[in-house]
C-alpha atoms as a PDB file:
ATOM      1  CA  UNK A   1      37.466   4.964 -89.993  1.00  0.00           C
ATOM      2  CA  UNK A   2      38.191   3.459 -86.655  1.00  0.00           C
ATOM      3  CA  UNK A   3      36.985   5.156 -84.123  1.00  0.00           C
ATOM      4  CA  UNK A   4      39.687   6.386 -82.300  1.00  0.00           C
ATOM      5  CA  UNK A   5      40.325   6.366 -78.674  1.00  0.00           C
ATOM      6  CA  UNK A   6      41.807   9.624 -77.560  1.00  0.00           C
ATOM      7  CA  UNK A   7      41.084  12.417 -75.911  1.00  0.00           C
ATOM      8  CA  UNK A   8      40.301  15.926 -77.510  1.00  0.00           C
ATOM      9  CA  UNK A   9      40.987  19.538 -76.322  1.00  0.00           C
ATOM     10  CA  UNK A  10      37.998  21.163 -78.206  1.00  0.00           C
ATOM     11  CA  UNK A  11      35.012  18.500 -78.852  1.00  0.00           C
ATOM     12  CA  UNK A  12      32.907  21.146 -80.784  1.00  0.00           C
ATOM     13  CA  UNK A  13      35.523  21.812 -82.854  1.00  0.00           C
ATOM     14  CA  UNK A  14      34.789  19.059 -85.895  1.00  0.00           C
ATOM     15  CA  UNK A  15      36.959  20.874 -88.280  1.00  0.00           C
ATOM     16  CA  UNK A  16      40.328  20.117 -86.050  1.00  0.00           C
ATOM     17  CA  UNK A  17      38.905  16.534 -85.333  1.00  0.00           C
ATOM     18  CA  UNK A  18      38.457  15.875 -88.663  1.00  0.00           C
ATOM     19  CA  UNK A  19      42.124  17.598 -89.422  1.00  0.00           C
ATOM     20  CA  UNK A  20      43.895  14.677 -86.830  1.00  0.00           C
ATOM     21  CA  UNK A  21      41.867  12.368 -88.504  1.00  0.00           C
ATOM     22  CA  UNK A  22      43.201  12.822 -92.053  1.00  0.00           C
ATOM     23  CA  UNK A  23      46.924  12.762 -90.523  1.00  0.00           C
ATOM     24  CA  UNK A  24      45.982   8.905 -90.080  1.00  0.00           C
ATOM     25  CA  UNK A  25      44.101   8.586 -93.745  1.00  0.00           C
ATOM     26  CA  UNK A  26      47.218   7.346 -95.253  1.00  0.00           C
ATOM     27  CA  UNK A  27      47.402   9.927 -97.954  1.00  0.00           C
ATOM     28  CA  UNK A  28      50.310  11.503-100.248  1.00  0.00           C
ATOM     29  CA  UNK A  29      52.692  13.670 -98.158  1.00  0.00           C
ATOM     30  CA  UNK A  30      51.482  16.807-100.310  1.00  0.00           C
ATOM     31  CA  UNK A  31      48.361  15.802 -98.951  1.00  0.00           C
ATOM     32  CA  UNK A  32      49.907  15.971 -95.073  1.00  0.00           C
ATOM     33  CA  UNK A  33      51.715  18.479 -95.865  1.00  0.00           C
ATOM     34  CA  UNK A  34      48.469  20.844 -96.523  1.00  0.00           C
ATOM     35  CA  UNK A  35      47.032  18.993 -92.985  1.00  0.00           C
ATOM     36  CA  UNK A  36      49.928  19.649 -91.438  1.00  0.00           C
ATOM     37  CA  UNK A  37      49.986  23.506 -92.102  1.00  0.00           C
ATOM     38  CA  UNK A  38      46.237  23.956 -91.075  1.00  0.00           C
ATOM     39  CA  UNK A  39      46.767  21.697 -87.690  1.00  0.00           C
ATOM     40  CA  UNK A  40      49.067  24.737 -87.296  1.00  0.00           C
ATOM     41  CA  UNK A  41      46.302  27.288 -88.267  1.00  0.00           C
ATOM     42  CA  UNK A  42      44.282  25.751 -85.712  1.00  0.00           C
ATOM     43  CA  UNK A  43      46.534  25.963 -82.952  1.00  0.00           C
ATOM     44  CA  UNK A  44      47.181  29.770 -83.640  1.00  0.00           C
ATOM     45  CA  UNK A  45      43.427  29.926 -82.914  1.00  0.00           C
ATOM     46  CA  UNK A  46      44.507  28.377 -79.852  1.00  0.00           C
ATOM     47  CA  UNK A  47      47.287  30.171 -78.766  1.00  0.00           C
ATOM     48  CA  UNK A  48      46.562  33.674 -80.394  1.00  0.00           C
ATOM     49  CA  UNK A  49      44.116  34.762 -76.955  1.00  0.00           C
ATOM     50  CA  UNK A  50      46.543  33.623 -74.795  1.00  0.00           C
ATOM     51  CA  UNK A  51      49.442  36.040 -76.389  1.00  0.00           C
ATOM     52  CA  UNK A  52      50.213  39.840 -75.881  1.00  0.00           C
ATOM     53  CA  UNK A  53      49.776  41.693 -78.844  1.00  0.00           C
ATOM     54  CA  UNK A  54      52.847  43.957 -77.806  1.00  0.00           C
ATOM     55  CA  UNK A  55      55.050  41.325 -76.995  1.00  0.00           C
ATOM     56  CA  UNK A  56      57.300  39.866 -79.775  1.00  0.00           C
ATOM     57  CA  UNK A  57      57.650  36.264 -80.381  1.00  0.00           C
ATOM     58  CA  UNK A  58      60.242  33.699 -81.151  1.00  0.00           C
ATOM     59  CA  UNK A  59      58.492  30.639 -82.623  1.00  0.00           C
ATOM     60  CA  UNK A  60      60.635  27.630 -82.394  1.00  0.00           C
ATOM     61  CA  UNK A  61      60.786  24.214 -84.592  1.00  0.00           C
ATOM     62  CA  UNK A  62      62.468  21.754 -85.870  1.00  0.00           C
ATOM     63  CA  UNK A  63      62.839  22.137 -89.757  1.00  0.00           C
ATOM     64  CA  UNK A  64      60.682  19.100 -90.745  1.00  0.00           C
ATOM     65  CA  UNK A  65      58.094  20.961 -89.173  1.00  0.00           C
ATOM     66  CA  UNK A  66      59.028  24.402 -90.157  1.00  0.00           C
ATOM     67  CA  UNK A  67      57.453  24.993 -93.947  1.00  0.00           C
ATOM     68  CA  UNK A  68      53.932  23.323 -92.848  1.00  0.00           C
ATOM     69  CA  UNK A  69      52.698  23.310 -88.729  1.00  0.00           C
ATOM     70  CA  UNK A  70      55.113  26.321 -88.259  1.00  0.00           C
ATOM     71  CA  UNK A  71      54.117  27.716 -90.757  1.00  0.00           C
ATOM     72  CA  UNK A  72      50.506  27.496 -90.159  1.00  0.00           C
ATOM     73  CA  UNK A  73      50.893  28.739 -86.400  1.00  0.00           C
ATOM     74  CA  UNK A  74      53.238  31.675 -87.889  1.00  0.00           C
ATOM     75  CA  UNK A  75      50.383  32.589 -90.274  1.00  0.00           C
ATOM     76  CA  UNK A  76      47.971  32.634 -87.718  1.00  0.00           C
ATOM     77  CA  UNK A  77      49.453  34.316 -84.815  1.00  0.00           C
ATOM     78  CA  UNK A  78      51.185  37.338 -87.021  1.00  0.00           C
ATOM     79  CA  UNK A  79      48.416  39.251 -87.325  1.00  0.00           C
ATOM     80  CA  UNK A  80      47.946  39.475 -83.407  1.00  0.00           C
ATOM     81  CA  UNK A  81      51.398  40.243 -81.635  1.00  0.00           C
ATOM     82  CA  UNK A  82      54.179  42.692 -82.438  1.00  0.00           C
ATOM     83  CA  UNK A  83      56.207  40.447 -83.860  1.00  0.00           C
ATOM     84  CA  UNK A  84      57.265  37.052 -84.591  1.00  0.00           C
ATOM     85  CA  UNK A  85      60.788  35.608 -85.289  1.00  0.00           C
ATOM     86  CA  UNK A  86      61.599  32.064 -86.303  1.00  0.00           C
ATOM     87  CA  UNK A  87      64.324  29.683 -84.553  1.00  0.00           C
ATOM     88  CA  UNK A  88      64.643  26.535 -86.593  1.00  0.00           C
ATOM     89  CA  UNK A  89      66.785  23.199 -85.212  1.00  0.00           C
ATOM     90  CA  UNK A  90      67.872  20.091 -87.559  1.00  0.00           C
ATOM     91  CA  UNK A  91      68.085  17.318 -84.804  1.00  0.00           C
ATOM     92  CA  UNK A  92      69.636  14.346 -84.752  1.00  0.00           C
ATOM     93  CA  UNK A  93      66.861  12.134 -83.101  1.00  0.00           C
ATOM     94  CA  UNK A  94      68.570   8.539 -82.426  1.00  0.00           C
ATOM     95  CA  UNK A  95      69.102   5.859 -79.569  1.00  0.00           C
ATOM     96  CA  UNK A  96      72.901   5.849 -78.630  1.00  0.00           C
ATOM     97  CA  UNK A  97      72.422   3.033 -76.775  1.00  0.00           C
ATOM     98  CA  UNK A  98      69.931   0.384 -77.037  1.00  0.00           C
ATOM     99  CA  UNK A  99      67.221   0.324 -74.445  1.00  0.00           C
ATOM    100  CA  UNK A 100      68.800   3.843 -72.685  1.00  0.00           C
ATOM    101  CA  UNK A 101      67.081   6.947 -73.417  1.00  0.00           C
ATOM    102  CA  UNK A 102      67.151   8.664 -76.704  1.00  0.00           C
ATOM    103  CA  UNK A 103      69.009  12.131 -77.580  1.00  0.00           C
ATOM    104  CA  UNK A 104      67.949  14.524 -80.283  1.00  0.00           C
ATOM    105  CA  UNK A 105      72.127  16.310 -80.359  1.00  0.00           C
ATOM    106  CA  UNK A 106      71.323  19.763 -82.780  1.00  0.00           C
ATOM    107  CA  UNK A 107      73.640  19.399 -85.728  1.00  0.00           C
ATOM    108  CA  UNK A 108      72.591  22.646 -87.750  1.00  0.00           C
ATOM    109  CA  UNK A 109      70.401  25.953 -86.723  1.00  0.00           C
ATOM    110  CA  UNK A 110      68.813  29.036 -87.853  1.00  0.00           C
ATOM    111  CA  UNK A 111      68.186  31.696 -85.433  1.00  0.00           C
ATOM    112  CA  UNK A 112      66.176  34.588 -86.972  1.00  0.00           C
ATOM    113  CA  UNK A 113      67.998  38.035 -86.550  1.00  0.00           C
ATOM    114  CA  UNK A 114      65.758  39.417 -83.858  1.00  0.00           C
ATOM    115  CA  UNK A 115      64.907  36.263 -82.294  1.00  0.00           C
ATOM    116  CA  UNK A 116      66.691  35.847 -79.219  1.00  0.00           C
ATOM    117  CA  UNK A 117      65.878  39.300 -78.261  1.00  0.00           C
ATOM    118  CA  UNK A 118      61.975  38.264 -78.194  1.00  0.00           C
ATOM    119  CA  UNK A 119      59.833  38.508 -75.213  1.00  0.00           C
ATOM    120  CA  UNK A 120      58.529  35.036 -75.032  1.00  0.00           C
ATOM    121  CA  UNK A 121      59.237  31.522 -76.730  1.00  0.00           C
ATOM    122  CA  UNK A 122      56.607  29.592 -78.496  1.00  0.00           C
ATOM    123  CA  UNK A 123      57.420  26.101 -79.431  1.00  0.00           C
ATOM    124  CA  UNK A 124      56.131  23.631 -81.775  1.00  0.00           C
ATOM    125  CA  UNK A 125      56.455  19.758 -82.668  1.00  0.00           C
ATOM    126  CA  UNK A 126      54.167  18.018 -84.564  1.00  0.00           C
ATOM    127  CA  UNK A 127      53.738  15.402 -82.000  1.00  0.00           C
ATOM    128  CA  UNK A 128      55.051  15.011 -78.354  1.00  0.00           C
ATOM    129  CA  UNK A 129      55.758  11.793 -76.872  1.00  0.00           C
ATOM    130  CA  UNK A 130      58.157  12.151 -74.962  1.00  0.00           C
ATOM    131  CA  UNK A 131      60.661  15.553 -73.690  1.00  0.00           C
ATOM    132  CA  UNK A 132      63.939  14.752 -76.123  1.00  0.00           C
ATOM    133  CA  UNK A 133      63.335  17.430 -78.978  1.00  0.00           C
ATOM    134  CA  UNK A 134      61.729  19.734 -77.465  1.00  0.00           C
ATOM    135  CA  UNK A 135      63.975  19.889 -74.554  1.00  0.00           C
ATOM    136  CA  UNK A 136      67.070  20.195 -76.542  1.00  0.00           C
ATOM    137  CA  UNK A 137      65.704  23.163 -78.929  1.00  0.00           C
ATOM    138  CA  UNK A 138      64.369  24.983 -75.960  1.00  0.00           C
ATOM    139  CA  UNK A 139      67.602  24.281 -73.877  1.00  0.00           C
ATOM    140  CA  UNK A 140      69.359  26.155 -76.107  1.00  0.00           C
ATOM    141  CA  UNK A 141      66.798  28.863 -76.370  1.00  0.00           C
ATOM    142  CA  UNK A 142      66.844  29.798 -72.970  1.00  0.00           C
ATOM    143  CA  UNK A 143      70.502  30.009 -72.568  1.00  0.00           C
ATOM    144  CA  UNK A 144      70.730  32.811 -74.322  1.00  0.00           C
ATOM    145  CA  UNK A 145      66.868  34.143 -73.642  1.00  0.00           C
ATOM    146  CA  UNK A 146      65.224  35.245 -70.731  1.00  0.00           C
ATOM    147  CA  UNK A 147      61.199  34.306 -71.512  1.00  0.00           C
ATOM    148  CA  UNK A 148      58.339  35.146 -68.688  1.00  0.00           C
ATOM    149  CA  UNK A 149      55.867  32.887 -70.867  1.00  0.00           C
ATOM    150  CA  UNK A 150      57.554  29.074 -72.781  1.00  0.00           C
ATOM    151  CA  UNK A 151      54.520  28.484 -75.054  1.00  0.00           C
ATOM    152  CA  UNK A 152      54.170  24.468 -76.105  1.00  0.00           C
ATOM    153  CA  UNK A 153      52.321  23.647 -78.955  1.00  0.00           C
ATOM    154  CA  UNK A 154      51.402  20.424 -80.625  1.00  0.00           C
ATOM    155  CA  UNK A 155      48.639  18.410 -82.265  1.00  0.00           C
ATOM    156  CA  UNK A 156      48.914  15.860 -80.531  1.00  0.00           C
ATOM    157  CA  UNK A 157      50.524  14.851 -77.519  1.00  0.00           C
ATOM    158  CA  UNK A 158      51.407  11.619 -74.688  1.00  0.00           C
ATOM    159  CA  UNK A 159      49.290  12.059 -71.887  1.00  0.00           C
ATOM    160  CA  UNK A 160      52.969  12.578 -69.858  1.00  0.00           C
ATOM    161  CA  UNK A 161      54.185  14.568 -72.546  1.00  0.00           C
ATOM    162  CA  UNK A 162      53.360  18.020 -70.049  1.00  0.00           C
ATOM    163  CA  UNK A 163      54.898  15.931 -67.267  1.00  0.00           C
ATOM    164  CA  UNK A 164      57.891  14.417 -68.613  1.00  0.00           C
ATOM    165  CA  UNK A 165      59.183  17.950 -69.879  1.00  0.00           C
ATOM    166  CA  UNK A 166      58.485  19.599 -67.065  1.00  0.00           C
ATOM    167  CA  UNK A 167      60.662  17.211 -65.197  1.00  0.00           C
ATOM    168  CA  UNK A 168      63.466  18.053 -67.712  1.00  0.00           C
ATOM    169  CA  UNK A 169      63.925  21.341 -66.181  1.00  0.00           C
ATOM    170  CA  UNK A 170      64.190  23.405 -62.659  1.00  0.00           C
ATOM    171  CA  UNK A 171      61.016  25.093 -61.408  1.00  0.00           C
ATOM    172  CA  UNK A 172      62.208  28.209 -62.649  1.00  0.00           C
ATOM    173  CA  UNK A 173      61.938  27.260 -65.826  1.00  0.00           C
ATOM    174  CA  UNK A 174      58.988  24.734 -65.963  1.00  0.00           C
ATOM    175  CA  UNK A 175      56.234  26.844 -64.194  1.00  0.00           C
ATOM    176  CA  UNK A 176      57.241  29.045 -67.350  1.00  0.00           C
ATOM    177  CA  UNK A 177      55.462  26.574 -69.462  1.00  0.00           C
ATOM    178  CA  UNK A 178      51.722  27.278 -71.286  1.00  0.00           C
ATOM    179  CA  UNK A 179      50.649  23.742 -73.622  1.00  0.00           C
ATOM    180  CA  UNK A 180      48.456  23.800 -75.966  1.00  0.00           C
ATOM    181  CA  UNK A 181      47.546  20.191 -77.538  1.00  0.00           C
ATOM    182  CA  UNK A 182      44.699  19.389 -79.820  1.00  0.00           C
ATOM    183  CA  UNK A 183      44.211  15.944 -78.595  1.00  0.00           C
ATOM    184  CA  UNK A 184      45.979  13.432 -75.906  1.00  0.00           C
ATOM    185  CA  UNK A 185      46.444   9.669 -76.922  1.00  0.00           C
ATOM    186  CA  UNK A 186      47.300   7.585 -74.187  1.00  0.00           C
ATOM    187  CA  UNK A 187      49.296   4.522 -75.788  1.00  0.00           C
ATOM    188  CA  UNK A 188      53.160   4.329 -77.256  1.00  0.00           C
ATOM    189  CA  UNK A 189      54.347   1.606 -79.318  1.00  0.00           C
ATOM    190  CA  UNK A 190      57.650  -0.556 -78.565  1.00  0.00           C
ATOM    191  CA  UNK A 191      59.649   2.201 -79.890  1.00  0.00           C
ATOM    192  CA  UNK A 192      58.288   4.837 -78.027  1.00  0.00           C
ATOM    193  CA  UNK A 193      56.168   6.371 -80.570  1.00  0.00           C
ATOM    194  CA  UNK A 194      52.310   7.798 -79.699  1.00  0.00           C
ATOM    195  CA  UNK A 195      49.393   5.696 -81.142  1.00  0.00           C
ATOM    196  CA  UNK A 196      47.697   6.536 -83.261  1.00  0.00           C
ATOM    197  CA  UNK A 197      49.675   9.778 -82.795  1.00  0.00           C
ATOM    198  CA  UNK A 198      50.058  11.693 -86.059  1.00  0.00           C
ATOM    199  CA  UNK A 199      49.787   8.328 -87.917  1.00  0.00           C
ATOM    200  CA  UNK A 200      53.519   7.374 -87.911  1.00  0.00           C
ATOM    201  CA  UNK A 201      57.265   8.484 -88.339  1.00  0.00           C
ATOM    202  CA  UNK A 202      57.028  12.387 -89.838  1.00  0.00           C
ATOM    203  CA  UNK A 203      59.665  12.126 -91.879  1.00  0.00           C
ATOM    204  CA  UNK A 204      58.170   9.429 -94.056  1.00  0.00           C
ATOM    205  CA  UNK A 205      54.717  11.194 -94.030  1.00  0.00           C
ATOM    206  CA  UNK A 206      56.228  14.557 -95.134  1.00  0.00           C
ATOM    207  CA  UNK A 207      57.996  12.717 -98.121  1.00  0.00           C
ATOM    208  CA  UNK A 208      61.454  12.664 -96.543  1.00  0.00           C
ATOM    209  CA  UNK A 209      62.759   9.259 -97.330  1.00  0.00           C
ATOM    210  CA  UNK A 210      64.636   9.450 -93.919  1.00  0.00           C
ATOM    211  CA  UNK A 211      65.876  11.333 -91.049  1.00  0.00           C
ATOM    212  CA  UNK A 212      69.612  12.135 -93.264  1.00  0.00           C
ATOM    213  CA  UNK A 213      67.386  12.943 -96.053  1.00  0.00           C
ATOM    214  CA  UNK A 214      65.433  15.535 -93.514  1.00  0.00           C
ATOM    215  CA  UNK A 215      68.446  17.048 -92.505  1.00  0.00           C
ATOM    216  CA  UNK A 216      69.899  18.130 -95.847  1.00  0.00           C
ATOM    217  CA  UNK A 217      66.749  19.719 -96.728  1.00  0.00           C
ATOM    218  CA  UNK A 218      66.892  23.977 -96.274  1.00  0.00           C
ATOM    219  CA  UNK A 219      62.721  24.814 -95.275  1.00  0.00           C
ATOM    220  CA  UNK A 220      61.232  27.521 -97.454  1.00  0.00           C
ATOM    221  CA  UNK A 221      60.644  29.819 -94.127  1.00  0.00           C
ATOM    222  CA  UNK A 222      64.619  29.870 -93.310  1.00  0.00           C
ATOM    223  CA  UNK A 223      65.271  30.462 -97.210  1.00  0.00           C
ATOM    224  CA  UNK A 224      63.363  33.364 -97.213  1.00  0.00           C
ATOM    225  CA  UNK A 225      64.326  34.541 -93.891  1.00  0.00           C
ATOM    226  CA  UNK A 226      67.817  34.111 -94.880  1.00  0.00           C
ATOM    227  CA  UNK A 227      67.615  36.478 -98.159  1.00  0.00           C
END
């Protein structure tokens, strides 16, 4: 392969290099799928030192993420805190008007029972390039949640990505914010989108055929939540 120039959290970790590499391999979405969910293994390694283990949890994503990175992260991190709650978002990610900035309006959500009354907020996207997801999901966490720790995870991230959502909110609320990114690729294409990122649009990797497609589709994690 290539050799790709980015920038890694954890150089001795060839096992998570070798993870973001296969995200760019080209292979079936089952096959991304099972990437996808240990990515989010490895970040729980990540994250899990950082967390309180009597603190509870609400871990927050968007449900093309939710039965794979989320999942991962979920099954890594449950083991160390008190307890963990889900809070899953269908967005509708989409350019209103061309060449203005993009908007990501919620049009369906599942909030775990418990969720809102966790301690902290842990948030997850399986790439950040710019703020517009994750600032709308967490927007509407924190109007109804009072966190002293907004953890940020992703595989890979813009280098701006910390900056631009910090900018999003007030100090209050920003110096809140803990990221944790595997690697940090410096270059967008013309439609915004990191290079070589998580090698392309999600949706399409994950075997949704497109973002409508995404957006009927129920994750396993909320069915079983839900019964």
């Amino acid at each position: 392969m290539k050799k790709i120039n980015r920038t890694y959290s954890f150089e001795n970790k060839p096992n998570v290099i070798s993870a973001l590499d296969d995200l760019l391999s080209g292979n079936s979405p089952e096959a991304y799928q099972q990437t996808m969910h240990q990515l989010g293994l490895y970040l729980a390694e990540e994250l899990a030192p950082k967390l309180d283990i009597n603190k509870s949890y609400c871990l927050a994503s968007t449900a093309e993420d939710a039965d794979y990175l989320a999942q991962g992260l979920l099954e890594g991190i449950s083991g160390f805190v008190k307890k963990v709650s889900i809070a899953c978002f269908w967005n509708n990610h989409h350019i209103p008007v061309e060449g203005q900035a993009s908007t990501s309006p919620i049009i369906k959500k599942f909030i775990d029972g418990s969720a809102l009354e966790s301690d902290d907020i842990i948030i997850v996207k399986s790439v950040m390039s710019g703020s517009c997801v994750v600032k709308t999901n967490l927007t509407e966490l924190i109007r109804k949640m009072t966190p002293s720790v907004v953890y940020v995870a992703s595989p890979v991230a813009h280098v701006k990505a910390e900056e631009k959502l910090k900018m999003e909110f007030s100090s209050d609320v920003s110096n809140k914010f803990d990221f944790t990114f595997l690697a940090k690729d410096e270059k967008r294409d013309a439609s915004g989108e990191v290079i070589p990122g998580i090698g392309g649009n999600v949706y399409h990797l994950l075997g949704f055929t497109d973002q409508r497609s995404k957006n009927r589709h129920t994750p396993q994690v909320v069915l079983d939540r839900m019964s």
